[in-house]
PDB file of N, CA and C in Angstrom:
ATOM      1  N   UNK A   1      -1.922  17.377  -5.147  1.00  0.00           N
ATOM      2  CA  UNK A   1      -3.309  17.066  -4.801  1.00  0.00           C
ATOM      3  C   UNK A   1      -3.341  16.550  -3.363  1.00  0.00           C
ATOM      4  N   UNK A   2      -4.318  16.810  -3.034  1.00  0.00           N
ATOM      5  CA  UNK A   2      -4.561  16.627  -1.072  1.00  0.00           C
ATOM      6  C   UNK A   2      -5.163  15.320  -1.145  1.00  0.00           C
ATOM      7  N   UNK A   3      -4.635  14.216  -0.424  1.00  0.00           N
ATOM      8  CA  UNK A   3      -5.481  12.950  -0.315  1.00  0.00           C
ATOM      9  C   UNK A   3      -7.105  13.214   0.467  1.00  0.00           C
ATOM     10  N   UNK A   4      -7.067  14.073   1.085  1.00  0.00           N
ATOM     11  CA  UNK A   4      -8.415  14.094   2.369  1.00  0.00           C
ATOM     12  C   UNK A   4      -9.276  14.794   1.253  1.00  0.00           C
ATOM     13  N   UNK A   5      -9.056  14.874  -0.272  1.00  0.00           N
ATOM     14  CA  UNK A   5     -10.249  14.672  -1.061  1.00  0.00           C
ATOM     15  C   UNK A   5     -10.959  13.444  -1.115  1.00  0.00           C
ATOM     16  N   UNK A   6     -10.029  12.038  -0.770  1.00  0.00           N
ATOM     17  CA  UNK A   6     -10.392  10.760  -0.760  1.00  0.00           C
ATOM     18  C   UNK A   6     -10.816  10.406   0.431  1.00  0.00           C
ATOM     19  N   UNK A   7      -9.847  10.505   1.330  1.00  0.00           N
ATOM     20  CA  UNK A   7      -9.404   9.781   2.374  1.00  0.00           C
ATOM     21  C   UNK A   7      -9.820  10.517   3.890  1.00  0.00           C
ATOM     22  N   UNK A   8     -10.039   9.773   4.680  1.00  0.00           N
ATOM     23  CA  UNK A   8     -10.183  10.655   6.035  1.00  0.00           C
ATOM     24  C   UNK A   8     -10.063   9.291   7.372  1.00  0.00           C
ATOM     25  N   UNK A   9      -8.875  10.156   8.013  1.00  0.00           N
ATOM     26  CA  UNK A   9      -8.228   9.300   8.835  1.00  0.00           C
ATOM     27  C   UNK A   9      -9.159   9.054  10.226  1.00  0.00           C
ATOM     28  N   UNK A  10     -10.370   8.276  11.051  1.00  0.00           N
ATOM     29  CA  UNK A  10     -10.694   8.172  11.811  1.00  0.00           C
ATOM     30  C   UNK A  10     -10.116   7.827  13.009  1.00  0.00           C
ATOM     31  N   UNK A  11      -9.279   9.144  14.122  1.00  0.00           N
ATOM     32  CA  UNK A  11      -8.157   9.153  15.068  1.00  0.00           C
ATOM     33  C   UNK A  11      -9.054   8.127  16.448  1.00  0.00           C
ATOM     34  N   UNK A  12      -9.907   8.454  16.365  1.00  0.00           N
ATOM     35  CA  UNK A  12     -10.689   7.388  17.535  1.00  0.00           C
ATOM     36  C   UNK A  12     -10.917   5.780  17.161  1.00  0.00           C
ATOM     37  N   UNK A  13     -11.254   5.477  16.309  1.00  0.00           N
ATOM     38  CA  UNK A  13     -11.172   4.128  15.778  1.00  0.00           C
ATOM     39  C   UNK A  13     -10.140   3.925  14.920  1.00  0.00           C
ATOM     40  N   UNK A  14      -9.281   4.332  14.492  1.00  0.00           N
ATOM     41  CA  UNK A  14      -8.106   4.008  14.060  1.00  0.00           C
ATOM     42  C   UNK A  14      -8.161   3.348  12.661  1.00  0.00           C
ATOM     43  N   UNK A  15      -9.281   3.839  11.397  1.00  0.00           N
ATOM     44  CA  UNK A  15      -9.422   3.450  10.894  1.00  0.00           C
ATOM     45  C   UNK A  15      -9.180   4.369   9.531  1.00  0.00           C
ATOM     46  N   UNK A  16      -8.910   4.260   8.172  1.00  0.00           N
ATOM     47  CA  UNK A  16      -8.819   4.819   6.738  1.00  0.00           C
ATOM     48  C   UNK A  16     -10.551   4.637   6.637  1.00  0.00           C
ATOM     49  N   UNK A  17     -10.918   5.632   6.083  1.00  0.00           N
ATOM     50  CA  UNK A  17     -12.247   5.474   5.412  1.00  0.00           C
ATOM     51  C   UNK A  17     -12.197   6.666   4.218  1.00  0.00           C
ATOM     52  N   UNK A  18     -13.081   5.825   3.368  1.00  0.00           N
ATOM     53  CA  UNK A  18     -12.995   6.493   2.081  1.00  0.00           C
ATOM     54  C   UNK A  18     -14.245   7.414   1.971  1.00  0.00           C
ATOM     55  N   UNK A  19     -13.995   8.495   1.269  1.00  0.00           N
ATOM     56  CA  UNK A  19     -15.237   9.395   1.663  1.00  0.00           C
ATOM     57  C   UNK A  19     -16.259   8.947   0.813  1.00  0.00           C
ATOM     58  N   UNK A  20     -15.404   8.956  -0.811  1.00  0.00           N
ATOM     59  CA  UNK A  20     -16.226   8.560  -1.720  1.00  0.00           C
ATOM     60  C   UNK A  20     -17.402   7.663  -1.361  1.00  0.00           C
ATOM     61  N   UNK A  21     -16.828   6.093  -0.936  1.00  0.00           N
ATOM     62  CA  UNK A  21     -17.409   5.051  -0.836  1.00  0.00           C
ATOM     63  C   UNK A  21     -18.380   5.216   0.442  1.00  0.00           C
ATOM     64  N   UNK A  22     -17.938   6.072   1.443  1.00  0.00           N
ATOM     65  CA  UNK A  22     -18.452   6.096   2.577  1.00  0.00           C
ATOM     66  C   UNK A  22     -18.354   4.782   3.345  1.00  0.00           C
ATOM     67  N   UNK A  23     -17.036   3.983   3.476  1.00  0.00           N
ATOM     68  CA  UNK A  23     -16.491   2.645   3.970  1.00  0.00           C
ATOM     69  C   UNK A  23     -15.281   3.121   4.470  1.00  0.00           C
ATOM     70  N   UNK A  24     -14.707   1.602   5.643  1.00  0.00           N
ATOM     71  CA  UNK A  24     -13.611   1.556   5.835  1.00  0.00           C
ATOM     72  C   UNK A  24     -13.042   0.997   4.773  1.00  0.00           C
ATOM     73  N   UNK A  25     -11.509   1.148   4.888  1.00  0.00           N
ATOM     74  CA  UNK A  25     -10.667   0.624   3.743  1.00  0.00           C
ATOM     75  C   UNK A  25      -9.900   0.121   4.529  1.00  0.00           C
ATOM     76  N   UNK A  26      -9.623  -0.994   4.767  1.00  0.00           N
ATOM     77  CA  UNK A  26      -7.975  -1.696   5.270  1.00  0.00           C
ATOM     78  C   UNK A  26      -6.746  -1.162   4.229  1.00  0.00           C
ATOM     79  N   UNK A  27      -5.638  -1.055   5.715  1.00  0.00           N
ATOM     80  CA  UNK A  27      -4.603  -0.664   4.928  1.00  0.00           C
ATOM     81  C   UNK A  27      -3.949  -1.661   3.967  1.00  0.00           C
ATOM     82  N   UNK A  28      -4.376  -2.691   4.257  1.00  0.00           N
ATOM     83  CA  UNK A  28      -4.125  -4.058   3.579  1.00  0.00           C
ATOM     84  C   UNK A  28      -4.455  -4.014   1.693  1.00  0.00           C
ATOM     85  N   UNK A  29      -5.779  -2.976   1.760  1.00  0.00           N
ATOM     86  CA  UNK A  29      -6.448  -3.280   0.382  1.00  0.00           C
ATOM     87  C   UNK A  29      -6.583  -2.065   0.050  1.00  0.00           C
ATOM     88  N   UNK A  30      -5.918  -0.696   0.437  1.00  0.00           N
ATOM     89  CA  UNK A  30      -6.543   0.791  -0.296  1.00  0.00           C
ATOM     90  C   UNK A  30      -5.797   0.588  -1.248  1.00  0.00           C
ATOM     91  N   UNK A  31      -4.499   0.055  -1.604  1.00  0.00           N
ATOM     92  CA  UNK A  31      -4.051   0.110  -3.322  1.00  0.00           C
ATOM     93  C   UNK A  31      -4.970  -0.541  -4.137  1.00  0.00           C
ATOM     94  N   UNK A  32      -5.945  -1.767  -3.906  1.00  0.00           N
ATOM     95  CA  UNK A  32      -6.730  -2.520  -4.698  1.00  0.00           C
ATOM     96  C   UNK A  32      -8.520  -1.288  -4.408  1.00  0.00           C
ATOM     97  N   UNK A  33      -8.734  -0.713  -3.438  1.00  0.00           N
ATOM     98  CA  UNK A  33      -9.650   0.034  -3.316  1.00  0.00           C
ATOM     99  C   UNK A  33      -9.081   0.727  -4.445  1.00  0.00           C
ATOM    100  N   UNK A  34      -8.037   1.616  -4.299  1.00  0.00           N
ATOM    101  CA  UNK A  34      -8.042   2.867  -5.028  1.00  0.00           C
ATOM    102  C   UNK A  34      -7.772   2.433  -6.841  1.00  0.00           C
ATOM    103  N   UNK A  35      -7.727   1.098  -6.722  1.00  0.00           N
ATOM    104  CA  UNK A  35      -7.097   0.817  -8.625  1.00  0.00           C
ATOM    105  C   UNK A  35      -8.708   0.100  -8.686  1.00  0.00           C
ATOM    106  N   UNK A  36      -9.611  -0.785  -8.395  1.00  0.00           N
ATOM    107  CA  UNK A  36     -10.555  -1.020  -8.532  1.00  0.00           C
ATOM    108  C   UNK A  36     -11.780  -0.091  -9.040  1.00  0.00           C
ATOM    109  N   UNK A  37     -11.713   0.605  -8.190  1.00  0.00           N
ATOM    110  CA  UNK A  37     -13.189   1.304  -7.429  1.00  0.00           C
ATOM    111  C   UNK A  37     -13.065   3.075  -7.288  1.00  0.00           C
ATOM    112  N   UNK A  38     -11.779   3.255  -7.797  1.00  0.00           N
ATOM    113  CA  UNK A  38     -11.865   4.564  -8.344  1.00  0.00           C
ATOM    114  C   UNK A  38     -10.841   5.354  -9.635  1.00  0.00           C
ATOM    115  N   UNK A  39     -11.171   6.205 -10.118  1.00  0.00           N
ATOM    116  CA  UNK A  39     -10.743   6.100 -11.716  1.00  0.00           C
ATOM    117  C   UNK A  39      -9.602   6.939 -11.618  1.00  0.00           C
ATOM    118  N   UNK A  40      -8.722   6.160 -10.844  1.00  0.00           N
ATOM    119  CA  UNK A  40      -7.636   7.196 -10.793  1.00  0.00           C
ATOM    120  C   UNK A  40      -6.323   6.520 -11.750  1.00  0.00           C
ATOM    121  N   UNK A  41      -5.478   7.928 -11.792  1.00  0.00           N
ATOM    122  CA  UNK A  41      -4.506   6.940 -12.331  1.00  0.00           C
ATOM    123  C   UNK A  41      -2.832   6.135 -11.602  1.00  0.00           C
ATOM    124  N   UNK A  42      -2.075   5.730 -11.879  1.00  0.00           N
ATOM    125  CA  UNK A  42      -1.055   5.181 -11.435  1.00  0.00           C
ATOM    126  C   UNK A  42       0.012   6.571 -10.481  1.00  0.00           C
ATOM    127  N   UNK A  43      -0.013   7.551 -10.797  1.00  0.00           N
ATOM    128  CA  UNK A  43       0.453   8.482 -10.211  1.00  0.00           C
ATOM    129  C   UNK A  43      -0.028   8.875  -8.553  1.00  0.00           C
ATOM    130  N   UNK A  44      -1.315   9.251  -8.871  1.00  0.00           N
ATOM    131  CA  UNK A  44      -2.409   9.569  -7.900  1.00  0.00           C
ATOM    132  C   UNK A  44      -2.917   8.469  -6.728  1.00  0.00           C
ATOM    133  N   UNK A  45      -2.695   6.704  -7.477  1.00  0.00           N
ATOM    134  CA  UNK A  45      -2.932   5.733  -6.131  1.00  0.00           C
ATOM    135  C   UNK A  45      -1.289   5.939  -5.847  1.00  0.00           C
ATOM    136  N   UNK A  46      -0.314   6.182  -6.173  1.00  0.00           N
ATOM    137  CA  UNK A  46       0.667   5.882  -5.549  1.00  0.00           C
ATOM    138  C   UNK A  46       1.128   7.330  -4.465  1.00  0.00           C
ATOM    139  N   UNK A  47       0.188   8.067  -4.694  1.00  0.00           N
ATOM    140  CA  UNK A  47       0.414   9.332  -3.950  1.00  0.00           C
ATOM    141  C   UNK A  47      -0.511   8.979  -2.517  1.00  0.00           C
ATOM    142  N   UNK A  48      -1.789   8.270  -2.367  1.00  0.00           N
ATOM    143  CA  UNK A  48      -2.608   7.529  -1.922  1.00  0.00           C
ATOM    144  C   UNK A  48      -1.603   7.132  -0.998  1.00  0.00           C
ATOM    145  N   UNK A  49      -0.835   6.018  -1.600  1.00  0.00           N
ATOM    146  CA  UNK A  49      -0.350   5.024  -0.862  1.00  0.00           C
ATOM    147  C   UNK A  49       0.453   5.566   0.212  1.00  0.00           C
ATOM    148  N   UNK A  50       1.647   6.870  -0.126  1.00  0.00           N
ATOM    149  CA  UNK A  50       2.583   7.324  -0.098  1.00  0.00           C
ATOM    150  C   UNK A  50       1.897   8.459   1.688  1.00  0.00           C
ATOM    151  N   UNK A  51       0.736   8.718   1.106  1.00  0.00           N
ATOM    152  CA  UNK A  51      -0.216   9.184   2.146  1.00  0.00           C
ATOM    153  C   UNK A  51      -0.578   8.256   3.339  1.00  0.00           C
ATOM    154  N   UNK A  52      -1.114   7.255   2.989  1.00  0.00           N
ATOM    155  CA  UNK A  52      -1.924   6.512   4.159  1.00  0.00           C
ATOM    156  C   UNK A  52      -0.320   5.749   4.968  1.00  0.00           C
ATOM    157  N   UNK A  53       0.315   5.532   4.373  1.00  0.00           N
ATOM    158  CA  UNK A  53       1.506   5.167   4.999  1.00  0.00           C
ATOM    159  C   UNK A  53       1.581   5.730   6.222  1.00  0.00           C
ATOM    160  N   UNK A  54       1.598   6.882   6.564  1.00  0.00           N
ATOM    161  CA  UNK A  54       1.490   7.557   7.913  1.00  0.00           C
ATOM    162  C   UNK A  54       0.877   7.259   9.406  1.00  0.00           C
ATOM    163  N   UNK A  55       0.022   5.923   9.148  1.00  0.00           N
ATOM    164  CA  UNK A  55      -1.112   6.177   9.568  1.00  0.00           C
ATOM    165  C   UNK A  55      -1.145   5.010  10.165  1.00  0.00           C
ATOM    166  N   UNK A  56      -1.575   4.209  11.158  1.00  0.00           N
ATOM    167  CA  UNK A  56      -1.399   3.071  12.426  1.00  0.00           C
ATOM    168  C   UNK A  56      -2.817   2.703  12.135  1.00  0.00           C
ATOM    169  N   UNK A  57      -2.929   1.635  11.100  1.00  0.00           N
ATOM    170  CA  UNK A  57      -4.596   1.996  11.378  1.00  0.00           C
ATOM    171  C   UNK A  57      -4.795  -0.139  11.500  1.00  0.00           C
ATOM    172  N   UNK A  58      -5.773   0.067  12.052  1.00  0.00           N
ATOM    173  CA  UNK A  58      -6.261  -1.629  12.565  1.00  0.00           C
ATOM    174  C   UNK A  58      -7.483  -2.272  11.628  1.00  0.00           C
ATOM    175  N   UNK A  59      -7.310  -3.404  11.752  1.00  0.00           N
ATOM    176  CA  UNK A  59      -7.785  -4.266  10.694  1.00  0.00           C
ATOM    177  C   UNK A  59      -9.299  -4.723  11.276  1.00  0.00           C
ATOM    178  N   UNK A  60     -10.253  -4.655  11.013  1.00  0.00           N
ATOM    179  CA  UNK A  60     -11.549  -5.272  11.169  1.00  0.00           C
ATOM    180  C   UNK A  60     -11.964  -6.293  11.871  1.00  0.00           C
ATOM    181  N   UNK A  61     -10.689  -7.239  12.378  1.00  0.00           N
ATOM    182  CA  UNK A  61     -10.900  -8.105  13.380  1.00  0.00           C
ATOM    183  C   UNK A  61     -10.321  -7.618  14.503  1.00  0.00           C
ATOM    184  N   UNK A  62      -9.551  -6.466  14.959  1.00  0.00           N
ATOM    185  CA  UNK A  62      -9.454  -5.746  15.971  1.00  0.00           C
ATOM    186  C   UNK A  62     -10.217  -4.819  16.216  1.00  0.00           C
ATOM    187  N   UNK A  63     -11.112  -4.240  15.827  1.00  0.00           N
ATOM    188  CA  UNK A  63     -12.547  -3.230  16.077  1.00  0.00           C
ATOM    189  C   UNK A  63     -13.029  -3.596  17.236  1.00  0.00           C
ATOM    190  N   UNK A  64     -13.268  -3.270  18.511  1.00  0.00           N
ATOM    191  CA  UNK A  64     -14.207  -3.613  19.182  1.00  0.00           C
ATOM    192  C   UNK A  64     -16.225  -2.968  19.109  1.00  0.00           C
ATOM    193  N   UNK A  65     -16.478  -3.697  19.675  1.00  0.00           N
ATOM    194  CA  UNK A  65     -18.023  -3.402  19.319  1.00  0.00           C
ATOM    195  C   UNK A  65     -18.881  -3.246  20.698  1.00  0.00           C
ATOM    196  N   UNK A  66     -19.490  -2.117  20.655  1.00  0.00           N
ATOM    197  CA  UNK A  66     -20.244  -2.009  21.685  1.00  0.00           C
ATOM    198  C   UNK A  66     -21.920  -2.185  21.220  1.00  0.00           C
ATOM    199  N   UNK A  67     -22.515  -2.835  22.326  1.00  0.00           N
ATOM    200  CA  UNK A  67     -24.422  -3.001  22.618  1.00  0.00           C
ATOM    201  C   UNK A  67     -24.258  -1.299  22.551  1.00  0.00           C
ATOM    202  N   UNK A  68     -23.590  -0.744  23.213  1.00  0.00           N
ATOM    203  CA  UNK A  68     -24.637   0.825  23.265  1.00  0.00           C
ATOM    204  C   UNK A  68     -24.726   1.178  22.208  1.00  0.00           C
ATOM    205  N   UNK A  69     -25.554   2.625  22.361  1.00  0.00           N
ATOM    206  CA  UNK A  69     -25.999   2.905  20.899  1.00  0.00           C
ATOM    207  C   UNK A  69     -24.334   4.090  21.048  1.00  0.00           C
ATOM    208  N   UNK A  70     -24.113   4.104  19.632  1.00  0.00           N
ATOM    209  CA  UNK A  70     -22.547   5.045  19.031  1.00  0.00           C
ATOM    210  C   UNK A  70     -23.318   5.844  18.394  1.00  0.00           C
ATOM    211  N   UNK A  71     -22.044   7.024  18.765  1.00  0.00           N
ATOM    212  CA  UNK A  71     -22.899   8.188  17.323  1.00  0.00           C
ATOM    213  C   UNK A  71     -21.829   7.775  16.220  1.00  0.00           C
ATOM    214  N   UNK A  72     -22.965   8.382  15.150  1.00  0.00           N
ATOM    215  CA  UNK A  72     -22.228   8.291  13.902  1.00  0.00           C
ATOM    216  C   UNK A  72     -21.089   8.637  13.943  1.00  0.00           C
ATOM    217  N   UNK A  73     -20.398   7.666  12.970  1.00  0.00           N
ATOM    218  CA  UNK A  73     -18.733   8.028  12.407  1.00  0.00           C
ATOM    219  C   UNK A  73     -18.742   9.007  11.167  1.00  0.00           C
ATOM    220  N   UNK A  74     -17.803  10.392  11.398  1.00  0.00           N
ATOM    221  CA  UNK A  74     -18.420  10.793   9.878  1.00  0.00           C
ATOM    222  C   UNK A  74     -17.508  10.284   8.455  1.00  0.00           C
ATOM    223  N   UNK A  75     -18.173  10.430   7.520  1.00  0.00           N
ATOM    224  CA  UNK A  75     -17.952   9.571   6.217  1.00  0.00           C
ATOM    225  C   UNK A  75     -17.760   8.122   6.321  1.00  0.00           C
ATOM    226  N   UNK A  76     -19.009   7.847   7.286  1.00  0.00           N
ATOM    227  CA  UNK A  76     -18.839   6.610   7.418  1.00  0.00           C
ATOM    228  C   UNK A  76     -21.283   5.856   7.383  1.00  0.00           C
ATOM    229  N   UNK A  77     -20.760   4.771   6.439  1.00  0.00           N
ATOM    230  CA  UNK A  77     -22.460   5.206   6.160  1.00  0.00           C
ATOM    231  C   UNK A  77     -22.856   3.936   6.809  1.00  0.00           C
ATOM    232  N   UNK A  78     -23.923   4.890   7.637  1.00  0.00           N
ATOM    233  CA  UNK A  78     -25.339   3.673   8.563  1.00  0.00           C
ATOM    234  C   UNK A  78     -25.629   2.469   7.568  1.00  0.00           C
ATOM    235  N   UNK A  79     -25.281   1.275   8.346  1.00  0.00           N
ATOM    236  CA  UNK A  79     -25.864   0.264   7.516  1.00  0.00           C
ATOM    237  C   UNK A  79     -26.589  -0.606   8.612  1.00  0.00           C
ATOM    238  N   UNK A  80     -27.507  -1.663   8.136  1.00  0.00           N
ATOM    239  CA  UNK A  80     -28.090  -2.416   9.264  1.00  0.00           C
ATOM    240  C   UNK A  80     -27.225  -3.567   9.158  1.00  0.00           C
ATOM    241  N   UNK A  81     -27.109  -4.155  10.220  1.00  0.00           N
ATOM    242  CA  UNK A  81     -26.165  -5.332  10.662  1.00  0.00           C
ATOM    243  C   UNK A  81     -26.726  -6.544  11.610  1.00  0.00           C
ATOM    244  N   UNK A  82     -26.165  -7.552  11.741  1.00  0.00           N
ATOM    245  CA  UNK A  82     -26.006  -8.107  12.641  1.00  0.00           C
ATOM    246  C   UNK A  82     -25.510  -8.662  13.777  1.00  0.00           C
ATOM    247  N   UNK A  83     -26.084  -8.633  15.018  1.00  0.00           N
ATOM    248  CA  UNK A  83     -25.119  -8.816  16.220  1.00  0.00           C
ATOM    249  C   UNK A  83     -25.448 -10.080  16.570  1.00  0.00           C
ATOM    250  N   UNK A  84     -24.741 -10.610  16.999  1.00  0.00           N
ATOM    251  CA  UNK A  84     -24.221 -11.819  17.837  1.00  0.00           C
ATOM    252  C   UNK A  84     -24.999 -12.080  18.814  1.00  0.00           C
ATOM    253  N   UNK A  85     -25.656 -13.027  19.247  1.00  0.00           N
ATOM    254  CA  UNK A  85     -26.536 -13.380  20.541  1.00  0.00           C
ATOM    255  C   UNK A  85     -26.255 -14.076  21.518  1.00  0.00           C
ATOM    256  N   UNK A  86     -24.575 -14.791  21.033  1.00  0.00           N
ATOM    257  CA  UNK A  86     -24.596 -15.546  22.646  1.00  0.00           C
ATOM    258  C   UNK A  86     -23.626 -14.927  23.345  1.00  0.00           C
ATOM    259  N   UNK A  87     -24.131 -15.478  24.900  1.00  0.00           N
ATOM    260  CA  UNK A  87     -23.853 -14.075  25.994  1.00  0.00           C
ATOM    261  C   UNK A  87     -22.196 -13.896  26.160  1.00  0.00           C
ATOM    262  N   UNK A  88     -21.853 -12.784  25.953  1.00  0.00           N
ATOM    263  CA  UNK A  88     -20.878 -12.859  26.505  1.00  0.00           C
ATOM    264  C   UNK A  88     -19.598 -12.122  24.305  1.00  0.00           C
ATOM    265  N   UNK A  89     -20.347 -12.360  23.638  1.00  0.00           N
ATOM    266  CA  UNK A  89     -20.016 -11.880  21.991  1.00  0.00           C
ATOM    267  C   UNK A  89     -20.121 -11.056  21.688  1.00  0.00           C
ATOM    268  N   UNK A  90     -19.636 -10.391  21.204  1.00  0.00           N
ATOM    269  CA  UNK A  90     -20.093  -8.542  20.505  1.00  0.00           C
ATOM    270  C   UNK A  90     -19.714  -8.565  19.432  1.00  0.00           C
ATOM    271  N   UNK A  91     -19.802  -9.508  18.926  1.00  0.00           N
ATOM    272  CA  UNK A  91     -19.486  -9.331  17.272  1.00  0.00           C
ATOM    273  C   UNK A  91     -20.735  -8.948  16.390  1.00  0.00           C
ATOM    274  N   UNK A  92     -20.266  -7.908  15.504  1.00  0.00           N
ATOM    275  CA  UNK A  92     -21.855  -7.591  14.636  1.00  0.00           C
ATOM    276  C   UNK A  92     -21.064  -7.291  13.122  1.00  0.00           C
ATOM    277  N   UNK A  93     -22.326  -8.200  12.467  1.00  0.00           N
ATOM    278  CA  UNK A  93     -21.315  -8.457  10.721  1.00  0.00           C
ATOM    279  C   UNK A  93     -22.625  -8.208  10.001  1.00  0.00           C
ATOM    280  N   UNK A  94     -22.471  -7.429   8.834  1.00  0.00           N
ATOM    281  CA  UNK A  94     -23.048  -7.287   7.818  1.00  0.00           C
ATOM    282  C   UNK A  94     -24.168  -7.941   6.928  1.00  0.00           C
ATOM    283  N   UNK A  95     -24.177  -9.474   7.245  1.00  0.00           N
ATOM    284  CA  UNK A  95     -24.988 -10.021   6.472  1.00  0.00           C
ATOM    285  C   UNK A  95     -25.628 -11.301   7.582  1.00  0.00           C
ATOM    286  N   UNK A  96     -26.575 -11.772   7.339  1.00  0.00           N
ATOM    287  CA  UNK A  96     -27.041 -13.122   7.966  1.00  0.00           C
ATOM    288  C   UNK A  96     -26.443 -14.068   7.507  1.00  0.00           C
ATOM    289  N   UNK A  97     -25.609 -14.669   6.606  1.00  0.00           N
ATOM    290  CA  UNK A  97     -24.786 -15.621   6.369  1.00  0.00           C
ATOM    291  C   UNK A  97     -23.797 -15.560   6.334  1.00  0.00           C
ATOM    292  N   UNK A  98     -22.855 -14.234   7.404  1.00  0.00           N
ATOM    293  CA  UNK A  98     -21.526 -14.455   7.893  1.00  0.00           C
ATOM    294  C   UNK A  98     -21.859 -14.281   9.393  1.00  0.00           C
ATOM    295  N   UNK A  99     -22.474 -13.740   9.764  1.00  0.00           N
ATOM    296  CA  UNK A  99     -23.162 -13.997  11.463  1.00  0.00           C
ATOM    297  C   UNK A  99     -23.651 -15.683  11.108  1.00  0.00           C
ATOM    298  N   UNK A 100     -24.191 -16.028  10.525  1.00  0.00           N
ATOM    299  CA  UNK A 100     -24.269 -17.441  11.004  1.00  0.00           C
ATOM    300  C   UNK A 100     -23.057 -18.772  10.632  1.00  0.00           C
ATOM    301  N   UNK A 101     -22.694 -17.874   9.806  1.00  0.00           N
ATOM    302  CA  UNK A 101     -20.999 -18.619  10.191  1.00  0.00           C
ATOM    303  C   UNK A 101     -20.135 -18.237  10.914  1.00  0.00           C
ATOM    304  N   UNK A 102     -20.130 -17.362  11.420  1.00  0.00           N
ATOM    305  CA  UNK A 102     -19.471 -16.713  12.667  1.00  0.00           C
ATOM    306  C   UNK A 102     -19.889 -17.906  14.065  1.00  0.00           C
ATOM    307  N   UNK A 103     -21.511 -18.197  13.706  1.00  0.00           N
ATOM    308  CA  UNK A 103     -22.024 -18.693  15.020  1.00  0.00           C
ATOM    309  C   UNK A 103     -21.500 -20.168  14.976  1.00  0.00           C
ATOM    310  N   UNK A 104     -21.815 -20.880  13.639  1.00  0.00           N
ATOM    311  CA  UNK A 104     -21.220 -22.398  13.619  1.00  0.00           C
ATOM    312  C   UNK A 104     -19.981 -22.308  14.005  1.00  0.00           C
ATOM    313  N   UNK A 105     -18.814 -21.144  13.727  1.00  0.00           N
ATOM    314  CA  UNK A 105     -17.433 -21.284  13.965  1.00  0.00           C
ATOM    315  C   UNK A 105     -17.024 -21.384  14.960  1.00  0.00           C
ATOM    316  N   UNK A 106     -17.351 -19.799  15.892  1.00  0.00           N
ATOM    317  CA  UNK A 106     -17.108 -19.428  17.002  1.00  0.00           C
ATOM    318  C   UNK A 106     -17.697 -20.305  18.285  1.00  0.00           C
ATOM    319  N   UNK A 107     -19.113 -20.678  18.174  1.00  0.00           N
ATOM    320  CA  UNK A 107     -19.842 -20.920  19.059  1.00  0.00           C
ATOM    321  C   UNK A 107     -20.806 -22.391  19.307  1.00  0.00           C
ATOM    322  N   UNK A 108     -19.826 -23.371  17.585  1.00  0.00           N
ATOM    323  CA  UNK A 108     -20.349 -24.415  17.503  1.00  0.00           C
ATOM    324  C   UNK A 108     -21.915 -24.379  17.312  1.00  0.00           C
ATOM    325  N   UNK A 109     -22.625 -23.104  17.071  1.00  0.00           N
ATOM    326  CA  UNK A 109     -23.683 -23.521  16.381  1.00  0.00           C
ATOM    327  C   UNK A 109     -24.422 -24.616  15.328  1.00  0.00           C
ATOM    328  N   UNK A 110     -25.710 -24.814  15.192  1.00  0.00           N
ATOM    329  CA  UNK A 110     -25.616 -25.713  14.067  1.00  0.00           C
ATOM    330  C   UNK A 110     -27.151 -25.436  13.620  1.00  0.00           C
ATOM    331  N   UNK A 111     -27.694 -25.239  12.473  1.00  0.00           N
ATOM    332  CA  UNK A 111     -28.954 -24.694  11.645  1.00  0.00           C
ATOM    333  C   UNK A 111     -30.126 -25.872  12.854  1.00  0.00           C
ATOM    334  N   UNK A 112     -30.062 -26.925  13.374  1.00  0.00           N
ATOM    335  CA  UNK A 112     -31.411 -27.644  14.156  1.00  0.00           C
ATOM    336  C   UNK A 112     -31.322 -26.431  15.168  1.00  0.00           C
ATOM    337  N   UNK A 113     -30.183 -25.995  15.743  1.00  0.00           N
ATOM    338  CA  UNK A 113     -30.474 -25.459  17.262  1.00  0.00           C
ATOM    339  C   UNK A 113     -31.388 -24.087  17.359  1.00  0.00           C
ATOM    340  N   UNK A 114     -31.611 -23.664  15.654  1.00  0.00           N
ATOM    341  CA  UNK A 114     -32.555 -22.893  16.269  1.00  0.00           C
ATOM    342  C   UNK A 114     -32.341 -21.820  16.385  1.00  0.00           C
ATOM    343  N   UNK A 115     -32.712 -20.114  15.537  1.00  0.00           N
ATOM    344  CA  UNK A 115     -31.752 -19.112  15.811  1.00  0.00           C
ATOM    345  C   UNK A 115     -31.964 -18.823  17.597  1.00  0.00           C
ATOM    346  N   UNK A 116     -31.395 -18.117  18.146  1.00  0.00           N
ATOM    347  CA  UNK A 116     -30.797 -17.651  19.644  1.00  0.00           C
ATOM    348  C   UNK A 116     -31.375 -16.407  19.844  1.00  0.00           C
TER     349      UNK A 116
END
């Protein structure tokens, strides 16, 4: 069986993404992706594994992020996000309550000051 029924290696961002899910997968977690979140069996994630092994791929806190607008990644699905506002940050995260812990962390924010 061909993994790139699952799997598809993104050579410009350096990333595993799953087609199914239409997400990245860290190489850290596709054995828990692939035993979780898809109905495969013990043969088939270890063929997975045996696959992505090949592959140099970077973890989510090495991503860089650009203000411009990107074209789509394919098998990779549009979501709305959040970016970072103080000058000089390009970080953009998924939800309003990890951007605003991002901001208390990174940037000593604090809920009086007020979003930015």
């Amino acid at each position: 069986m061909t993994m790139t029924v699952y799997l598809f290696f993104n050579h410009e961002h350096n990333v595993l993404l799953c087609k199914v899910h239409q997400c990245a997968v860290s190489s850290k977690f596709i054995y828990r992706h692939f035993l979780l979140e898809h109905d495969l069996d013990l043969k088939v994630r270890q063929e997975v594994m045996n696959y992505t092994s090949q592959f140099a791929t970077v973890e989510a806190s090495e991503l860089t992020y650009s203000k411009d607008r990107v074209t789509p990644v394919p098998y990779l699905s549009i979501v709305n996000a959040f970016q970072c506002q103080y000058e000089g940050c390009d970080k953009v995260l998924g939800t309003l309550t990890i951007i605003k812990s991002h901001c208390r962390f990174d940037h000593n924010w604090k809920v009086k000051d007020g979003e930015k």
